[in-house]
C-alpha atoms as a PDB file:
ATOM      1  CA  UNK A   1       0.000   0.000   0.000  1.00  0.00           C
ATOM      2  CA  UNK A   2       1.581   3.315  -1.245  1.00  0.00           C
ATOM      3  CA  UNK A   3       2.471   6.185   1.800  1.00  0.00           C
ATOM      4  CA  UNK A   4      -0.425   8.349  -0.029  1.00  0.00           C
ATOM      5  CA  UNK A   5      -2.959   5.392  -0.145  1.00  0.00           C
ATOM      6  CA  UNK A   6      -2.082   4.916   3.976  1.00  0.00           C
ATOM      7  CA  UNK A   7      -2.723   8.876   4.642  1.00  0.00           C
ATOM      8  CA  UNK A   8      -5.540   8.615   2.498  1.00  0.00           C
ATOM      9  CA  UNK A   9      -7.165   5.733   5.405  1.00  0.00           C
ATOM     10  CA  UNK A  10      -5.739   7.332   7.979  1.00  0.00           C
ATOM     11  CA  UNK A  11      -7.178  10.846   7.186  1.00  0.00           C
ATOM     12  CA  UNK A  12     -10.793   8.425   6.601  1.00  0.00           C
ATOM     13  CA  UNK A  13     -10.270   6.980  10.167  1.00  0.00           C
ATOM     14  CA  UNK A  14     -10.202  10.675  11.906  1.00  0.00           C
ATOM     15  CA  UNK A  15     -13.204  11.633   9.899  1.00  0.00           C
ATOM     16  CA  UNK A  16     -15.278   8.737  10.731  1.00  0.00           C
ATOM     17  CA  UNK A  17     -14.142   8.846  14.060  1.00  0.00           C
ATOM     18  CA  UNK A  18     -15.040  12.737  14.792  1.00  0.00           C
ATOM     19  CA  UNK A  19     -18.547  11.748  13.125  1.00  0.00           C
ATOM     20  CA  UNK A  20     -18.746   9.324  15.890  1.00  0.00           C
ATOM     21  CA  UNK A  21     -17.509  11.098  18.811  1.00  0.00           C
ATOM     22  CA  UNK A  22     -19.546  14.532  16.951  1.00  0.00           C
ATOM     23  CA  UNK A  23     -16.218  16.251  16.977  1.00  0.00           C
ATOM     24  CA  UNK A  24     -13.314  17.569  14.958  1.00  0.00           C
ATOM     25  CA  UNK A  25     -10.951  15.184  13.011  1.00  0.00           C
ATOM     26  CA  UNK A  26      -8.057  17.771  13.332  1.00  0.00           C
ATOM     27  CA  UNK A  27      -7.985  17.679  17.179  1.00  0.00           C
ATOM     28  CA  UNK A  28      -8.450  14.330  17.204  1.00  0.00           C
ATOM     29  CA  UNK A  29      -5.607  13.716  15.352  1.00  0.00           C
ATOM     30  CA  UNK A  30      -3.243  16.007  16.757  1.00  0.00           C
ATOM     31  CA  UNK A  31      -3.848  13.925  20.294  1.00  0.00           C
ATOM     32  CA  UNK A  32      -2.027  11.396  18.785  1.00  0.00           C
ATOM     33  CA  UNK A  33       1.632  10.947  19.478  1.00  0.00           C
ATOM     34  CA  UNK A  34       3.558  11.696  16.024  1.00  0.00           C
ATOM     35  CA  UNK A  35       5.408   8.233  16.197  1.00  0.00           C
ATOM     36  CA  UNK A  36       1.903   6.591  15.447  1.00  0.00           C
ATOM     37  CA  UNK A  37       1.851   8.874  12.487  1.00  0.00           C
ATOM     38  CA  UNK A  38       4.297   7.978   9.813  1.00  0.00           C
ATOM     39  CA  UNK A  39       2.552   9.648   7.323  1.00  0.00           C
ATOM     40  CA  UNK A  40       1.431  12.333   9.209  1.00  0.00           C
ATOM     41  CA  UNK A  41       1.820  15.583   7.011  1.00  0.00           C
ATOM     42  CA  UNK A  42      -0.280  14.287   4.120  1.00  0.00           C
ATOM     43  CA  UNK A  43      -3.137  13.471   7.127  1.00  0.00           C
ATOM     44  CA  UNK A  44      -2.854  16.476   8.373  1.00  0.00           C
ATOM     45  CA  UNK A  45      -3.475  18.407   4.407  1.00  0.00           C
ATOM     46  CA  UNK A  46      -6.391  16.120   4.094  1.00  0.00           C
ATOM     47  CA  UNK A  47      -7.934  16.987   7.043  1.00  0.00           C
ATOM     48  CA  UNK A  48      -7.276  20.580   6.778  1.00  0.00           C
ATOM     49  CA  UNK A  49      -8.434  20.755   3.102  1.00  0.00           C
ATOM     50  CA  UNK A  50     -11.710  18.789   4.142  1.00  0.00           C
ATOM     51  CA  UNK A  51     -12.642  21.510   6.790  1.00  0.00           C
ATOM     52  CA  UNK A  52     -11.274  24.331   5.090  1.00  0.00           C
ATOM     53  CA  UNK A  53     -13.649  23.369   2.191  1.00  0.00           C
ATOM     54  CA  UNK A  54     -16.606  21.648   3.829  1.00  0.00           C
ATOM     55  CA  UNK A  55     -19.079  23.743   3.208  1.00  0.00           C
ATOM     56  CA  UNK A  56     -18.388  23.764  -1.010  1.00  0.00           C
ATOM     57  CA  UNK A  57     -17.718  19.859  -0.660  1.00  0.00           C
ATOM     58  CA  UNK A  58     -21.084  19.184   1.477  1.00  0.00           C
ATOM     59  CA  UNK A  59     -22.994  20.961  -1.051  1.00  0.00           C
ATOM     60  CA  UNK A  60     -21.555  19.482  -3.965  1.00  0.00           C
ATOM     61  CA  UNK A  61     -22.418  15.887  -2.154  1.00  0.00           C
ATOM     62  CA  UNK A  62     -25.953  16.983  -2.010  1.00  0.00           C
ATOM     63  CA  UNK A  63     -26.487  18.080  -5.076  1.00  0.00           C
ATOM     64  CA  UNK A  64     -24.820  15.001  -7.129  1.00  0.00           C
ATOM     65  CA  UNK A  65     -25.180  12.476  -4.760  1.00  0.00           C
ATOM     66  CA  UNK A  66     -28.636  11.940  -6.108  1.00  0.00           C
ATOM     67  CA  UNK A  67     -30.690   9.597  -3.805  1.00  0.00           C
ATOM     68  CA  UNK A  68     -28.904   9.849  -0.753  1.00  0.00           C
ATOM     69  CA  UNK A  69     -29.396  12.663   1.767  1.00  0.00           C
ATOM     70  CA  UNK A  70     -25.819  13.553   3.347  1.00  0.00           C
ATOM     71  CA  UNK A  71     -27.155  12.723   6.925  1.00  0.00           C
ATOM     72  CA  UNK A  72     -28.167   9.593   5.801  1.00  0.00           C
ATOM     73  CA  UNK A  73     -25.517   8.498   3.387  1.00  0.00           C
ATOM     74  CA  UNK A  74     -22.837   5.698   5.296  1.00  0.00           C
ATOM     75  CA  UNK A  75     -20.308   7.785   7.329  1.00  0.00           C
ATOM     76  CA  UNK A  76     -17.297   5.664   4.937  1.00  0.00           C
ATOM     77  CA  UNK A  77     -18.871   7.060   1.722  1.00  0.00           C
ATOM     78  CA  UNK A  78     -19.621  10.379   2.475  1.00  0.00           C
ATOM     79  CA  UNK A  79     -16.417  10.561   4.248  1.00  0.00           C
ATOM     80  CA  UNK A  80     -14.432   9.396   1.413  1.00  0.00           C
ATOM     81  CA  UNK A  81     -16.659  11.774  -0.888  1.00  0.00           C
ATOM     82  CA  UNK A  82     -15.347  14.315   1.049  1.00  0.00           C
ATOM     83  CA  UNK A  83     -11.256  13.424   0.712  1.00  0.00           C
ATOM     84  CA  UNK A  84     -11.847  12.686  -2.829  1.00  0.00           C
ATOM     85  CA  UNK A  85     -13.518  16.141  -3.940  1.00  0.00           C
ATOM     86  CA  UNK A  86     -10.830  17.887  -1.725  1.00  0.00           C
ATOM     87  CA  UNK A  87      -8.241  15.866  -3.705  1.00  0.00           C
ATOM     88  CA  UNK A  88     -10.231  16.704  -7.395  1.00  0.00           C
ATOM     89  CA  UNK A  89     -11.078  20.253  -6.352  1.00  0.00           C
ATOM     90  CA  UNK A  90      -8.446  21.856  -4.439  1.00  0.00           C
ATOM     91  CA  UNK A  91      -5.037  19.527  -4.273  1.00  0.00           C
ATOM     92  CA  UNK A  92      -3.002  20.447  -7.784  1.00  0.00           C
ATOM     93  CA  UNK A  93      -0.730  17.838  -6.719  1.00  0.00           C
ATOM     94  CA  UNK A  94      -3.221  14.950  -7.243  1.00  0.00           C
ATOM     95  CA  UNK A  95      -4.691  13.468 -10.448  1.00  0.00           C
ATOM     96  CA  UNK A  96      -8.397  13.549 -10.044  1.00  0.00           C
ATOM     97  CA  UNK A  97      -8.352  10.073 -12.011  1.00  0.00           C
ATOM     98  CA  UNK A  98      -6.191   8.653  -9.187  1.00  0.00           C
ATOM     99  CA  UNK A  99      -8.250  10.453  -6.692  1.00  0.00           C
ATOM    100  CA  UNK A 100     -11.196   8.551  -7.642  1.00  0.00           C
ATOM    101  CA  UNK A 101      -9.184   5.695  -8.100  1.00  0.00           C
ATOM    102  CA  UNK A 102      -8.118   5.683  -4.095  1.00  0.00           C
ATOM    103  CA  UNK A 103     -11.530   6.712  -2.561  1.00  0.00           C
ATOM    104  CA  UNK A 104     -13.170   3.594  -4.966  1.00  0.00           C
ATOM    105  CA  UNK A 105     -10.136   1.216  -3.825  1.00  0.00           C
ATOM    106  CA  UNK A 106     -10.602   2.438  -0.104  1.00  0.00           C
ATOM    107  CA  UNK A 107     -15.051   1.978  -0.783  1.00  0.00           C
ATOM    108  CA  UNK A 108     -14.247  -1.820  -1.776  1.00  0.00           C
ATOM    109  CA  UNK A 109     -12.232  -2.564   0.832  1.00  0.00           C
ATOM    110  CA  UNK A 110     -14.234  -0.399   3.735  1.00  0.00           C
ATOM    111  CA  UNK A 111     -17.894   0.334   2.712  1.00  0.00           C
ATOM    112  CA  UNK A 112     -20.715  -1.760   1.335  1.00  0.00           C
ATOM    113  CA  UNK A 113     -20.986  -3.675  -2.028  1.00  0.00           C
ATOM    114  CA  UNK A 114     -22.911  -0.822  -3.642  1.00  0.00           C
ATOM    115  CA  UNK A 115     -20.553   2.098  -2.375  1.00  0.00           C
ATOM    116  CA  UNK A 116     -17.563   1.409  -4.941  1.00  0.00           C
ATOM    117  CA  UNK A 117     -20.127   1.900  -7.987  1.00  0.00           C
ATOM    118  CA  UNK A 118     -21.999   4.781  -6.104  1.00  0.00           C
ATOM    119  CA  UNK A 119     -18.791   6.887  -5.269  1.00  0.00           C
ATOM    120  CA  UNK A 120     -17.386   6.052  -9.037  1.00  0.00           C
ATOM    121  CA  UNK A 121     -20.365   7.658 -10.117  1.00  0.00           C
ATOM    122  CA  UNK A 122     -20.727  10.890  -8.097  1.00  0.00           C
ATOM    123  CA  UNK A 123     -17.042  11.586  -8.392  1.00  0.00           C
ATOM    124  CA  UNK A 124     -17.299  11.528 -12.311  1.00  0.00           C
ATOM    125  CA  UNK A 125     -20.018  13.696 -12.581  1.00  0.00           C
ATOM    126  CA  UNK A 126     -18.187  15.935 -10.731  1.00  0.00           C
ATOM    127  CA  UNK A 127     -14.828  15.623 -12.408  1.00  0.00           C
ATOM    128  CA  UNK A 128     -17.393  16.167 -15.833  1.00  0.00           C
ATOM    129  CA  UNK A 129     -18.720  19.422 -14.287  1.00  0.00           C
ATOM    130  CA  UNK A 130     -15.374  20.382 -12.604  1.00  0.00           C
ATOM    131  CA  UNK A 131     -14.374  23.504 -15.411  1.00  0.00           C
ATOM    132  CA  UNK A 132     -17.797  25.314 -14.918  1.00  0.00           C
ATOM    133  CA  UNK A 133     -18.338  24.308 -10.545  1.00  0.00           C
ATOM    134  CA  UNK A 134     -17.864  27.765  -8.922  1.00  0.00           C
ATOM    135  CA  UNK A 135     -15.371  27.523  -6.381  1.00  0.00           C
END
C-alpha cells in the first residue's frame, strides 16, 4: 500500500471517528503521538483541506449524490466523498483520475458492495462538471 494510499485511510479513520464522537478530526488527530503517524503531514493536508472546504464539498455531495441525503448516506462514503472532492477540487498535486481511483479502492475494501459503484459515479459527474463548478 503506497504512503499516499495509507494517509488517504488514515485521514478516513479521523473523519469517521469525529462523526462518531460529533467532533473535529483535526484535534483528534493532533492527540495522537507523532510516532503513530508515519505519514502524518499528508493526514494532516487532508484533514485541513476537508474543513477548510466543507461547506463547497457538502454541497456538492448533495447536489450530485442523487438519492442519498448527506445525513443519511454511510459515514465511509460520504467521508471518502469528502477526501476525494478535496483531492479533485483543491489539491493540484493529485490526479483527479487517481483520486477517484483511491476513494473507490478504499469503498471496496471499507464500505458496502454498492458504495464502490456509487462513489465512481458521483465523483465523475463531478470531475465532468469540474471547469464550470464555482469555487
Amino acid at each position: 500500500m503506497s504512503a499516499r494510499r495509507k494517509a488517504r485511510k488514515r485521514a478516513l479513520d479521523f473523519l469517521y471517528e469525529a462523526d462518531m464522537r460529533k467532533s473535529v478530526a483535526l484535534e483528534i488527530f493532533e492527540l495522537r503521538p507523532a510516532e503513530e503517524l508515519s505519514e502524518g503531514e499528508y493526514v494532516r493536508s487532508i484533514l485541513i483541506g476537508v474543513a477548510d472546504h466543507i461547506s463547497k464539498i457538502d454541497e456538492l455531495i448533495i447536489t450530485y449524490a442523487q438519492g442519498w441525503d448527506l445525513d443519511r448516506m454511510p459515514s465511509i462514503d460520504r467521508n471518502l466523498l469528502r477526501i476525494a472532492l478535496f483531492e479533485i477540487l483543491y489539491n493540484e498535486d493529485i490526479d483527479d483520475k487517481i483520486a477517484v481511483s483511491e476513494a473507490v479502492a478504499l469503498a471496496k475494501e471499507l464500505s458496502t458492495d454498492d458504495s464502490a459503484g456509487y462513489i465512481n459515479g458521483v465523483l465523475g459527474r463531478l470531475i465532468a462538471l469540474k471547469p464550470s463548478l464555482a469555487l
